[in-house]
N, C-alpha and C. Protein backbone atom coordinates (compact mmCIF):
# COMPACT_ATOMS: atom_id res chain seq x y z
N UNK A 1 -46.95 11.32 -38.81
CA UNK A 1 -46.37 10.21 -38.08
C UNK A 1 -45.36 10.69 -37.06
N UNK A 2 -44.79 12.05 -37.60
CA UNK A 2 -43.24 12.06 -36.82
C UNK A 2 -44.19 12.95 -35.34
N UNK A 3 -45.26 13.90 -35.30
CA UNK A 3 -45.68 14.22 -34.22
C UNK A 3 -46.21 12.98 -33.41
N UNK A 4 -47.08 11.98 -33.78
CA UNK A 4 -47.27 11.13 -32.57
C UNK A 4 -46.42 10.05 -31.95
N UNK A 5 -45.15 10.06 -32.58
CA UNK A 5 -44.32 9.77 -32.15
C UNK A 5 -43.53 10.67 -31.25
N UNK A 6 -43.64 11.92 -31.29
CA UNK A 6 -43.09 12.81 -30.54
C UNK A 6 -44.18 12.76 -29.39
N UNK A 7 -45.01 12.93 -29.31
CA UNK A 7 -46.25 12.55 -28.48
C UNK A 7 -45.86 11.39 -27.28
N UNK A 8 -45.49 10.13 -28.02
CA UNK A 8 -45.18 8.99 -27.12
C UNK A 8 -44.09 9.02 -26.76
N UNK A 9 -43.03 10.07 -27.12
CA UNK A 9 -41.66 9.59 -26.44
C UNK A 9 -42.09 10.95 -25.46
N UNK A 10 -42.82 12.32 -25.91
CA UNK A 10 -42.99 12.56 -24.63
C UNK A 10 -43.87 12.37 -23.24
N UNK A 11 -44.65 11.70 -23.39
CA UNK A 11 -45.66 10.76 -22.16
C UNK A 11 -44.44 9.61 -21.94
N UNK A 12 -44.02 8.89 -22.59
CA UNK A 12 -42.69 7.93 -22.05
C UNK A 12 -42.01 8.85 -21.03
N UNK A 13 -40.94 9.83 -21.49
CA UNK A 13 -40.27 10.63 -20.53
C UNK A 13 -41.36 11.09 -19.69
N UNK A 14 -42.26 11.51 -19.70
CA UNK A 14 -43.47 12.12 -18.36
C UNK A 14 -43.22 10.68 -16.97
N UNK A 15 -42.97 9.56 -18.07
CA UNK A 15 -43.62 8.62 -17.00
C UNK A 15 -42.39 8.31 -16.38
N UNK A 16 -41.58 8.28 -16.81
CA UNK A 16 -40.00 7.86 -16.55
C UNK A 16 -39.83 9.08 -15.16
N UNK A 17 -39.98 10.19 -15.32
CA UNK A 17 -39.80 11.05 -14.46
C UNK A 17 -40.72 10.73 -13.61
N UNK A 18 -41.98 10.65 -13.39
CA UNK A 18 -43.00 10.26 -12.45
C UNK A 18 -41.85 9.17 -11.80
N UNK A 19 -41.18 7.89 -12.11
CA UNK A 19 -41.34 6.92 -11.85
C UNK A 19 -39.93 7.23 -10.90
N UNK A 20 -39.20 8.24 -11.76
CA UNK A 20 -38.13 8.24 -10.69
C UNK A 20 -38.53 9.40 -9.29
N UNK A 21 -39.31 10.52 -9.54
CA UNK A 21 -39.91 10.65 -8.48
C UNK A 21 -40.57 9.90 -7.26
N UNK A 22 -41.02 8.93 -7.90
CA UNK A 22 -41.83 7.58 -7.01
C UNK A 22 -40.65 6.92 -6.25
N UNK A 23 -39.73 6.76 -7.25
CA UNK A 23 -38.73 5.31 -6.52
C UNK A 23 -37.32 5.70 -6.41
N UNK A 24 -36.70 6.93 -7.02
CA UNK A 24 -35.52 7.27 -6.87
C UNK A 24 -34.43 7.41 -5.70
N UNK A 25 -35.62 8.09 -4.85
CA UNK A 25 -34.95 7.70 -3.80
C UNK A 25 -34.49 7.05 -3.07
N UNK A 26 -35.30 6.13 -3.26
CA UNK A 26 -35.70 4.38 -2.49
C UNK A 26 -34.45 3.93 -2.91
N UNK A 27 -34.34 3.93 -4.37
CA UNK A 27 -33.13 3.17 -5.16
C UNK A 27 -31.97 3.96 -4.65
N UNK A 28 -31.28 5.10 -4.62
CA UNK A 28 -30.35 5.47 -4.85
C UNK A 28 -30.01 5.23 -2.85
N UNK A 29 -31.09 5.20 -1.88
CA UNK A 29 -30.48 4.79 -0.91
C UNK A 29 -30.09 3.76 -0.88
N UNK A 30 -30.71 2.56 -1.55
CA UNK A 30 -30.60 1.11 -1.69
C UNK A 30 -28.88 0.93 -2.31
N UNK A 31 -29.03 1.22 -3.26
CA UNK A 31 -27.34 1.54 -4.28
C UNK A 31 -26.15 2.20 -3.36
N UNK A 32 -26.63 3.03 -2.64
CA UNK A 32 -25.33 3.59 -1.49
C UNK A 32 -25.02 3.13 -0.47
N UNK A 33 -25.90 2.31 0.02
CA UNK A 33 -25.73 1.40 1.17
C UNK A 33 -25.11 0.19 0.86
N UNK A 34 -25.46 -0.70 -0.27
CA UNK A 34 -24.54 -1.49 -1.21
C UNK A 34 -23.32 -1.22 -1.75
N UNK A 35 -23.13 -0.01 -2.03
CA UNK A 35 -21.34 0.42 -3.02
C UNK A 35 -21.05 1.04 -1.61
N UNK A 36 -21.92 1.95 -0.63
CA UNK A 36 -20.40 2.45 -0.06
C UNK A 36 -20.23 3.42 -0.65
N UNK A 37 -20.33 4.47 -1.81
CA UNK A 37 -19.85 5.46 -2.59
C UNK A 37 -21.35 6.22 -3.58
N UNK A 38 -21.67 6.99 -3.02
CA UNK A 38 -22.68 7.95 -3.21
C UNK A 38 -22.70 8.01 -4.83
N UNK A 39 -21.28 8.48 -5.26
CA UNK A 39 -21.44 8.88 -7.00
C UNK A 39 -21.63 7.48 -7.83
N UNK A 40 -20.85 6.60 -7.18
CA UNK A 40 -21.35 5.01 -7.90
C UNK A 40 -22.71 4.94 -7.82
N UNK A 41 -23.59 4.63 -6.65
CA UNK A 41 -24.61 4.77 -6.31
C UNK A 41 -25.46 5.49 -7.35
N UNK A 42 -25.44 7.10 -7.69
CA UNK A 42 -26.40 7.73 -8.88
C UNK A 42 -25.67 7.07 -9.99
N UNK A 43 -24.93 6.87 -10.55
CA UNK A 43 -24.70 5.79 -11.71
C UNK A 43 -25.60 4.66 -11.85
N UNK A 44 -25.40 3.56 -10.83
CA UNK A 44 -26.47 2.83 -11.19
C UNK A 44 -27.63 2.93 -11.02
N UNK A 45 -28.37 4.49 -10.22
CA UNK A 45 -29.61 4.36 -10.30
C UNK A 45 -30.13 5.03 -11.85
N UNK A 46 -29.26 5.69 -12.51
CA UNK A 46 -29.18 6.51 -14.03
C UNK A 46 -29.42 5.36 -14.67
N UNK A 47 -28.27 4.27 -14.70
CA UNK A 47 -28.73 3.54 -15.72
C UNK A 47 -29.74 2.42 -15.26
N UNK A 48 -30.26 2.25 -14.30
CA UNK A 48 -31.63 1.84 -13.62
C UNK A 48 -32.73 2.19 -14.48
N UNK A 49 -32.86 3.65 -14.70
CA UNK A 49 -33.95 4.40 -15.44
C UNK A 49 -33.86 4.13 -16.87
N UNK A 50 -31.90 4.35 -17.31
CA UNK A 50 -32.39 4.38 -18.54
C UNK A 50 -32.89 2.43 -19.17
N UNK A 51 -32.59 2.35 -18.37
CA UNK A 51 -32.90 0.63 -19.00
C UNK A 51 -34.28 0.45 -18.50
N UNK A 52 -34.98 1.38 -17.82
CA UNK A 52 -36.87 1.98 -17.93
C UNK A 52 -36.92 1.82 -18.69
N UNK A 53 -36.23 3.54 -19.33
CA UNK A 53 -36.85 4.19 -20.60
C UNK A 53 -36.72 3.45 -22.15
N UNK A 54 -35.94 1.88 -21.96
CA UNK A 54 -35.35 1.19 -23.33
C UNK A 54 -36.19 -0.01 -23.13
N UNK A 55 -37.62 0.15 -22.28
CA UNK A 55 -37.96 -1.33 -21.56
C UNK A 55 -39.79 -0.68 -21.61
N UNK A 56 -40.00 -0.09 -22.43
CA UNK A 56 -41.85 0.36 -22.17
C UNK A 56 -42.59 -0.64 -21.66
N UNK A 57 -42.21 -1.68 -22.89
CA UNK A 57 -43.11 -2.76 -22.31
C UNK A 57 -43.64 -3.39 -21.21
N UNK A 58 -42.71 -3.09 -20.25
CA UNK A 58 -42.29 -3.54 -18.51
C UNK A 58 -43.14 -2.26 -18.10
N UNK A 59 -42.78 -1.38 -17.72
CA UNK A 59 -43.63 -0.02 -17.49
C UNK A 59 -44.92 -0.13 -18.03
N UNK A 60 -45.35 -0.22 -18.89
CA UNK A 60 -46.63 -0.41 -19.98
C UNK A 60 -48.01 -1.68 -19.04
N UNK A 61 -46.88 -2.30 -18.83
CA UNK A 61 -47.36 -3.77 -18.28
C UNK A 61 -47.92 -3.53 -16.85
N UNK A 62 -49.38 -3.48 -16.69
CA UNK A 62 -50.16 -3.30 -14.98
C UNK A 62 -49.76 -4.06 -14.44
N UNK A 63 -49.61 -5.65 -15.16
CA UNK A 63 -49.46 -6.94 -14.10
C UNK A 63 -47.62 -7.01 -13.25
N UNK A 64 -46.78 -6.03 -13.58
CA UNK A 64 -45.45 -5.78 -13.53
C UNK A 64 -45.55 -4.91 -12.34
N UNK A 65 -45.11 -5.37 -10.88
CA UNK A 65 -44.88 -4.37 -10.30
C UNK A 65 -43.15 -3.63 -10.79
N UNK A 66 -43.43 -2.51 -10.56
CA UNK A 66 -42.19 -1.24 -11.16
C UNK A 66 -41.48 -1.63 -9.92
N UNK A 67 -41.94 -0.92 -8.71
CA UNK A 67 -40.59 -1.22 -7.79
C UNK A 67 -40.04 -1.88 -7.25
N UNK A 68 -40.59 -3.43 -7.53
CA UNK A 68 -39.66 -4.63 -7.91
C UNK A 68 -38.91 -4.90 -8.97
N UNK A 69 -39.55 -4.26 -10.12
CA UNK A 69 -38.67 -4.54 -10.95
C UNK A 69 -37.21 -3.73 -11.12
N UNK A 70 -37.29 -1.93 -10.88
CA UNK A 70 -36.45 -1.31 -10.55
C UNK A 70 -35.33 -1.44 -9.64
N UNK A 71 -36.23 -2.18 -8.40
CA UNK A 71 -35.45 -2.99 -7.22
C UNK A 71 -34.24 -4.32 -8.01
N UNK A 72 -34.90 -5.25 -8.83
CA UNK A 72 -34.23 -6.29 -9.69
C UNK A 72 -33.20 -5.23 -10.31
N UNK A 73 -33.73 -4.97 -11.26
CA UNK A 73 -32.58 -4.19 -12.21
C UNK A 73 -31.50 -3.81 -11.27
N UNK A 74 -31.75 -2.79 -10.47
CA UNK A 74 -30.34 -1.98 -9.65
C UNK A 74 -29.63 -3.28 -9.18
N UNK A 75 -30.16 -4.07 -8.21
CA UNK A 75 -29.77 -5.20 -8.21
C UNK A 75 -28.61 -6.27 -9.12
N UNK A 76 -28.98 -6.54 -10.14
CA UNK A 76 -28.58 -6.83 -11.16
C UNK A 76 -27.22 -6.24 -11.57
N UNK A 77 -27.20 -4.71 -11.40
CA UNK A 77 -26.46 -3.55 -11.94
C UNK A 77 -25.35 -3.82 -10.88
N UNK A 78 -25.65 -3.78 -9.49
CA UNK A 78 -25.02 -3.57 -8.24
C UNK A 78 -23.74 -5.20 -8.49
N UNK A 79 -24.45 -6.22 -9.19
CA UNK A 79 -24.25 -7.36 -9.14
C UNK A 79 -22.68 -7.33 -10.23
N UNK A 80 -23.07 -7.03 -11.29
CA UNK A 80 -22.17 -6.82 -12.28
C UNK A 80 -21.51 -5.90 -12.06
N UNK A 81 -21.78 -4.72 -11.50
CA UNK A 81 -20.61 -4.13 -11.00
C UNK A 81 -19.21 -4.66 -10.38
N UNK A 82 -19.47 -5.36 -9.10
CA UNK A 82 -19.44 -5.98 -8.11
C UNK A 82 -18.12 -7.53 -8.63
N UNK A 83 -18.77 -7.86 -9.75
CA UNK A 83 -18.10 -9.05 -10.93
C UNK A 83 -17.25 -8.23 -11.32
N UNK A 84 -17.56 -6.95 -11.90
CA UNK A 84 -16.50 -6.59 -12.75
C UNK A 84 -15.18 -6.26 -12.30
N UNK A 85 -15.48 -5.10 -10.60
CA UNK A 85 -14.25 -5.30 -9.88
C UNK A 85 -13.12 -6.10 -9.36
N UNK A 86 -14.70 -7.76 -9.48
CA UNK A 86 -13.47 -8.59 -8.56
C UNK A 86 -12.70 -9.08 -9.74
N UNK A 87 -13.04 -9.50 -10.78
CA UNK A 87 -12.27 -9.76 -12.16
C UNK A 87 -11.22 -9.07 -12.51
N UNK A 88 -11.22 -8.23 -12.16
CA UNK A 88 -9.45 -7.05 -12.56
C UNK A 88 -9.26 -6.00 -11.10
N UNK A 89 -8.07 -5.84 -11.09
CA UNK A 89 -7.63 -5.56 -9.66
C UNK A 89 -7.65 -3.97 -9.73
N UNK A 90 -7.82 -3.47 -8.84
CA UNK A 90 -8.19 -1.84 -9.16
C UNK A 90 -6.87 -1.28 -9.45
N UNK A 91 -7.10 -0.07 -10.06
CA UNK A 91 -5.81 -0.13 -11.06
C UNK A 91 -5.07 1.64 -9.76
N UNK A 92 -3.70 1.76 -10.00
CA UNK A 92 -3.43 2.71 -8.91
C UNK A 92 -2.47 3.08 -9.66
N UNK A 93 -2.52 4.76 -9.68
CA UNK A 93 -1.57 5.28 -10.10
C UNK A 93 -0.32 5.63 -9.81
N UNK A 94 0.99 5.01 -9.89
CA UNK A 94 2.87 5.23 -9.29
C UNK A 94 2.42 6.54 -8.73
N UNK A 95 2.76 6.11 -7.08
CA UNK A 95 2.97 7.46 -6.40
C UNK A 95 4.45 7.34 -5.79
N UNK A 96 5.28 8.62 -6.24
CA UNK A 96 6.69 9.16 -6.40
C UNK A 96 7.12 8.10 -4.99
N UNK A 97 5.92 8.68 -3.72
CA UNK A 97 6.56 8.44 -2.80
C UNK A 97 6.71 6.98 -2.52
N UNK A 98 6.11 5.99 -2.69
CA UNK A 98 6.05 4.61 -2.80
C UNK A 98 7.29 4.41 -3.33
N UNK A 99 7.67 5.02 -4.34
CA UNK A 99 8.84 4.11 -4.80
C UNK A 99 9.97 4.48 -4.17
N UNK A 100 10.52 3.52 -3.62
CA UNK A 100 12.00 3.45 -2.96
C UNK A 100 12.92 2.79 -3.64
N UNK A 101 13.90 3.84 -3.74
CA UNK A 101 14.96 3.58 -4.19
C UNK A 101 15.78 2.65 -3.21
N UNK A 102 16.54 1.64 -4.54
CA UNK A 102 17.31 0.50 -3.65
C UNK A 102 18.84 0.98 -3.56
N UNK A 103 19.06 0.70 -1.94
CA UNK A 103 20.77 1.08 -1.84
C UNK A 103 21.72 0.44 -2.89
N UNK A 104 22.72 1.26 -3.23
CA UNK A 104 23.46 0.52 -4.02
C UNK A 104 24.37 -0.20 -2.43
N UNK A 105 24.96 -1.31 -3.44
CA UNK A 105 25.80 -2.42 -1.98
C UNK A 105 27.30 -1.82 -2.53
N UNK A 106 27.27 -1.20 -3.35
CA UNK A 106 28.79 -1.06 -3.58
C UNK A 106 29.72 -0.17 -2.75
N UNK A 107 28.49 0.87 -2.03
CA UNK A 107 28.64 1.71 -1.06
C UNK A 107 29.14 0.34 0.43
N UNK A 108 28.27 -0.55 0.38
CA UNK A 108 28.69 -1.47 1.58
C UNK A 108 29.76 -1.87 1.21
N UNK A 109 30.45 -2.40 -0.16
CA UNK A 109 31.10 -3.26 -0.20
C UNK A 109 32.52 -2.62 0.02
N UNK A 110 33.06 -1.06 -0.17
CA UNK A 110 33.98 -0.25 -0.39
C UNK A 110 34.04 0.41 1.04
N UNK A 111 32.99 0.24 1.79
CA UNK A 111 33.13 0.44 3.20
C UNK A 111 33.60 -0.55 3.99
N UNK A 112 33.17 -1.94 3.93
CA UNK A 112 33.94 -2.88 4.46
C UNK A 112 35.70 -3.14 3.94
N UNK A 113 35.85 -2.76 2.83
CA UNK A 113 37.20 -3.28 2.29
C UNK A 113 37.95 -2.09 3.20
N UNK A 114 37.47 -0.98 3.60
CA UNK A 114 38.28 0.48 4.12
C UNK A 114 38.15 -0.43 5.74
N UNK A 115 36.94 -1.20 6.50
CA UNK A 115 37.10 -1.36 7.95
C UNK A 115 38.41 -2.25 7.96
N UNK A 116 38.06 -3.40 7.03
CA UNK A 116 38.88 -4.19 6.84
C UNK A 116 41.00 -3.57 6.68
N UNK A 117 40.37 -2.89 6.54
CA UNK A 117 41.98 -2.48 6.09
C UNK A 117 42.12 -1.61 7.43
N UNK A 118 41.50 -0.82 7.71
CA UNK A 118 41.64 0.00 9.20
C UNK A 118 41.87 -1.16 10.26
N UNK A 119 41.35 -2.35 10.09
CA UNK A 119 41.86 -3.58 11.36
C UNK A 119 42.73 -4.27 11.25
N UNK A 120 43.32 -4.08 9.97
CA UNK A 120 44.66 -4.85 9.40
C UNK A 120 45.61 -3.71 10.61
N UNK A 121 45.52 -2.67 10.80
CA UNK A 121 46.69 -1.25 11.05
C UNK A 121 46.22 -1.39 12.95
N UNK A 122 45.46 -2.17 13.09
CA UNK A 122 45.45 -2.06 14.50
C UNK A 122 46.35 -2.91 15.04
N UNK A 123 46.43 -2.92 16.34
CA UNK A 123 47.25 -3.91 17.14
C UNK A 123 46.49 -4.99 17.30
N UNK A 124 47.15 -6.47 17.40
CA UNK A 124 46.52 -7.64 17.31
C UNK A 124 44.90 -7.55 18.24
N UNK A 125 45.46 -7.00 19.58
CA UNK A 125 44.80 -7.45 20.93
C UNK A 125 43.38 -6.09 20.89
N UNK A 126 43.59 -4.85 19.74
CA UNK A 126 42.60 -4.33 19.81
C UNK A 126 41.53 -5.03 18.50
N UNK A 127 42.15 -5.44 17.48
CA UNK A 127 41.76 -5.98 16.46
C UNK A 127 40.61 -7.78 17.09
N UNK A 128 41.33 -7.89 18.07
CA UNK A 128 40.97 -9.45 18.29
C UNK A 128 39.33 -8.68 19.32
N UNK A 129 39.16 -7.44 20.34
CA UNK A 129 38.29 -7.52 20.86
C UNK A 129 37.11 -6.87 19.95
N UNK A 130 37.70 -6.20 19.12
CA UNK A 130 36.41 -5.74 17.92
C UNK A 130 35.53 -6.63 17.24
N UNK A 131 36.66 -8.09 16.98
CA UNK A 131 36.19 -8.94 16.42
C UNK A 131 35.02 -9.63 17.41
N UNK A 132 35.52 -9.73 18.26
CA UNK A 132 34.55 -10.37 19.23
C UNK A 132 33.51 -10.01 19.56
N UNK A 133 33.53 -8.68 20.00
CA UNK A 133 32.21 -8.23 20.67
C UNK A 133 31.33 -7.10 19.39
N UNK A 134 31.75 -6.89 18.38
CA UNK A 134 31.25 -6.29 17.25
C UNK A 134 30.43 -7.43 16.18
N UNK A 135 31.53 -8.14 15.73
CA UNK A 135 31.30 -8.71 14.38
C UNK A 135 30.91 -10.45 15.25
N UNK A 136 30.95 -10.99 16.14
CA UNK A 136 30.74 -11.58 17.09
C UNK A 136 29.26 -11.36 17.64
N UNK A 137 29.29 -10.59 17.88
CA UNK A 137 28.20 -10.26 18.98
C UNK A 137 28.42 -10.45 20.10
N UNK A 138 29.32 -10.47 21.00
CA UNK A 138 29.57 -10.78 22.21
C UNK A 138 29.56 -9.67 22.98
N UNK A 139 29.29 -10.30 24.75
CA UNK A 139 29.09 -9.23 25.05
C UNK A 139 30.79 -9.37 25.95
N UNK A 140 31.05 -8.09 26.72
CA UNK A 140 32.48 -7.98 26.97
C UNK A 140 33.08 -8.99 27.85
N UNK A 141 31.57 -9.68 29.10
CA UNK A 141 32.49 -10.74 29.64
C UNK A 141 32.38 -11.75 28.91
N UNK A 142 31.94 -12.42 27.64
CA UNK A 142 31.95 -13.39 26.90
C UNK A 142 33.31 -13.21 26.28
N UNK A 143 33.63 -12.13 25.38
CA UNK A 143 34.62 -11.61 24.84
C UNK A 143 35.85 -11.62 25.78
N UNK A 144 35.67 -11.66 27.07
CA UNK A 144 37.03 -11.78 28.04
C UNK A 144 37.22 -12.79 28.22
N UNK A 145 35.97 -14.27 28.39
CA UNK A 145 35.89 -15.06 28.92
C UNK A 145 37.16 -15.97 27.22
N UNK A 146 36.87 -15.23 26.03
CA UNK A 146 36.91 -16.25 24.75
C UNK A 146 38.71 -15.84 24.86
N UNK A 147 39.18 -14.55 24.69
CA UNK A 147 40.59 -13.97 25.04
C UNK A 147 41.15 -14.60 25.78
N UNK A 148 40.67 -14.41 27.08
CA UNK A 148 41.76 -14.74 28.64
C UNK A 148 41.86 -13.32 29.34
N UNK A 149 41.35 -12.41 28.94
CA UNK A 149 41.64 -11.56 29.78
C UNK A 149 40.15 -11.03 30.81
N UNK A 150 40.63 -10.13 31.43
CA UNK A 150 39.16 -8.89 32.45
C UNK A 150 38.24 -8.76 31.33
N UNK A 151 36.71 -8.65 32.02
CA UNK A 151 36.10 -7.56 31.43
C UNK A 151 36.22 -6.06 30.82
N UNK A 152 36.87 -5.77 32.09
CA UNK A 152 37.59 -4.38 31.89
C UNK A 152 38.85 -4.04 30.84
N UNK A 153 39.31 -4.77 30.66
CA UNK A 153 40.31 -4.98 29.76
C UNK A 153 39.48 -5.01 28.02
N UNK A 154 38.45 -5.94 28.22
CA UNK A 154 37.95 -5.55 26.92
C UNK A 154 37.14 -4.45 26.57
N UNK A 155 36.88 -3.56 27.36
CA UNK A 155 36.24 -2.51 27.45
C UNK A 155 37.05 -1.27 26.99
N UNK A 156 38.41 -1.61 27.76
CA UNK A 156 39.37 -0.33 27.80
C UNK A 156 39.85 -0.39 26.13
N UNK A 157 40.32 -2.03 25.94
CA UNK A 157 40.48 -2.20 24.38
C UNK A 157 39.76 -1.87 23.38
N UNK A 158 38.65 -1.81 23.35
CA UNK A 158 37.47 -2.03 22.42
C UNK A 158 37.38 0.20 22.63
N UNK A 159 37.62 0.39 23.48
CA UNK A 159 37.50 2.40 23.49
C UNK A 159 38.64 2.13 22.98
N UNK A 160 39.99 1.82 22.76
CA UNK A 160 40.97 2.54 22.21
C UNK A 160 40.98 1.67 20.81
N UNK A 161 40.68 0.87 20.19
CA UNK A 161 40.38 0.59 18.79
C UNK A 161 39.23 1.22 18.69
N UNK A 162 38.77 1.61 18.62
CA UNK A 162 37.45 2.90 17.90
C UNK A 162 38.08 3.65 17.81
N UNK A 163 38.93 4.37 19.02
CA UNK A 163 39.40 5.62 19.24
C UNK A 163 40.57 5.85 17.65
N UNK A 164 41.44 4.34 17.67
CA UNK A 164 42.51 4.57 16.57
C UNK A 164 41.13 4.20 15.90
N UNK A 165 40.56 3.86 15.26
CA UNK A 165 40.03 3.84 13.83
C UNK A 165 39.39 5.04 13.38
N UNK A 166 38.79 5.89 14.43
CA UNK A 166 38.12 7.34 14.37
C UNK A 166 39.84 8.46 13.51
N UNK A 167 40.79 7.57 14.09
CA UNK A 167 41.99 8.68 13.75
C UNK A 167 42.45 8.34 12.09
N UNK A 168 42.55 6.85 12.16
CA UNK A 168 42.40 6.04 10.76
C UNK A 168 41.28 6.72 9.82
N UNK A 169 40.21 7.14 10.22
CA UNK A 169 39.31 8.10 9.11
C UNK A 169 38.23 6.89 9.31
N UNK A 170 37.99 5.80 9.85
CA UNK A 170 36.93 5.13 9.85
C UNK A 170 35.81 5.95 11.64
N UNK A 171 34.74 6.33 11.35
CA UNK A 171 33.98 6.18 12.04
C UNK A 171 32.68 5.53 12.31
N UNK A 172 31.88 5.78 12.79
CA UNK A 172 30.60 5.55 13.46
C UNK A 172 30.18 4.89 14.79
N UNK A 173 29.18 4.47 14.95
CA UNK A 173 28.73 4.07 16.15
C UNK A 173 29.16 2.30 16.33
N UNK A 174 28.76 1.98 17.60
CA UNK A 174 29.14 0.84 17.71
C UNK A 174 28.41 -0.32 16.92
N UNK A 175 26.93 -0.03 16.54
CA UNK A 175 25.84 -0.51 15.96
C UNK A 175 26.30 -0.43 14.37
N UNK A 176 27.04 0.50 13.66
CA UNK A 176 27.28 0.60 13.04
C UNK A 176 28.54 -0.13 12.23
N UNK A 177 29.64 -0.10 13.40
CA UNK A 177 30.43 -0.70 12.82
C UNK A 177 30.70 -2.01 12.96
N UNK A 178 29.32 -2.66 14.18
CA UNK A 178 29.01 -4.30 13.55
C UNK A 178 28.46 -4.59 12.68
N UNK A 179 27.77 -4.12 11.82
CA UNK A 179 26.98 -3.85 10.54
C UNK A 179 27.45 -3.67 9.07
N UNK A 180 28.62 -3.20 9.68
CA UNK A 180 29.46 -2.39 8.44
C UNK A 180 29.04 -1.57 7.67
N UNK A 181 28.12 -0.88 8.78
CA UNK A 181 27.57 0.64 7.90
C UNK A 181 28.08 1.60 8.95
N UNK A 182 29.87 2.05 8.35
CA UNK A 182 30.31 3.35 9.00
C UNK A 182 30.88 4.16 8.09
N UNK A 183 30.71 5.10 8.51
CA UNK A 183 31.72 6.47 7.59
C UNK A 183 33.10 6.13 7.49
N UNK A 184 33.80 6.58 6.10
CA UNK A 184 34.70 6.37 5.49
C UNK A 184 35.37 7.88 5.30
């Protein structure tokens, strides 16, 4: 018994191989043009075959065309694949560089209390054009126009309050210290 059974599973595999000789190719172009990804692609044409080789009856069967049915199956395969991805979100492994670290604000908050205190030590009239055209946004003839004084006047003011706050130990740029991100 156990040889003609060895007999039929080897004419089964004879035919299985014939069959992927016949259609393998067909399929596995069919499957790569669908996924997009060559190694997915021989996956489902593998288990294409093996669900042949678990299916005689279909093979066995004259009235069954094979490379429709092989065509169905991959099909089928391509289909549930296809379900299974969209059902759960592709999964990605923490890359170092993605993760950004969040500023601490305490750094902002200990920088403003130091500007703040560096504009307490200024003179009113340099203190009043910082305010304006920094933390304001103004530009210098708005800032002259809001004072009473020149353009030029807020210009000359606004260089010599930087200048004392650079001596005060507060620096940075002008962008910076409307922002209140300057060196301490």
């Amino acid at each position: 018994m156990s040889r003609s059974r060895d007999r039929r599973t080897d004419s089964h595999e004879a035919l299985i191989r014939l069959l992927y000789a016949e259609h393998g190719k067909a399929l596995l172009a069919y499957a790569t043009r669908m996924t997009g990804d060559r190694m997915a692609a021989e996956d489902i044409v593998q288990e294409t075959f093996i669900r042949a080789w678990r299916h005689p009856e279909v093979i066995a069967n004259p009235e069954t065309s094979l490379r429709h049915w092989l065509f169905k199956v991959t099909r089928n395969l391509l289909t549930d694949r296809f379900r299974a991805r969209s059902a759960r979100p592709d999964e990605v492994g923490e890359n170092e560089a993605a993760v950004v670290a969040q500023p601490d604000h305490a750094d902002g908050v200990v920088t403003s209390i130091a500007v703040m205190a560096a504009l307490e030590r200024l003179t009113p009239e340099h203190r009043a054009v910082l305010v304006e055209v920094y933390y304001r946004g103004r530009t210098a003839s708005e800032a002259g126009r809001n004072l009473g004084v020149p353009e030029g006047t807020v210009k000359s003011r606004a260089h010599h309050a930087l200048k004392a706050l650079r001596k005060l130990g507060i620096s940075g740029t002008y962008t910076e210290i409307q922002s209140g991100k300057v060196a301490t």
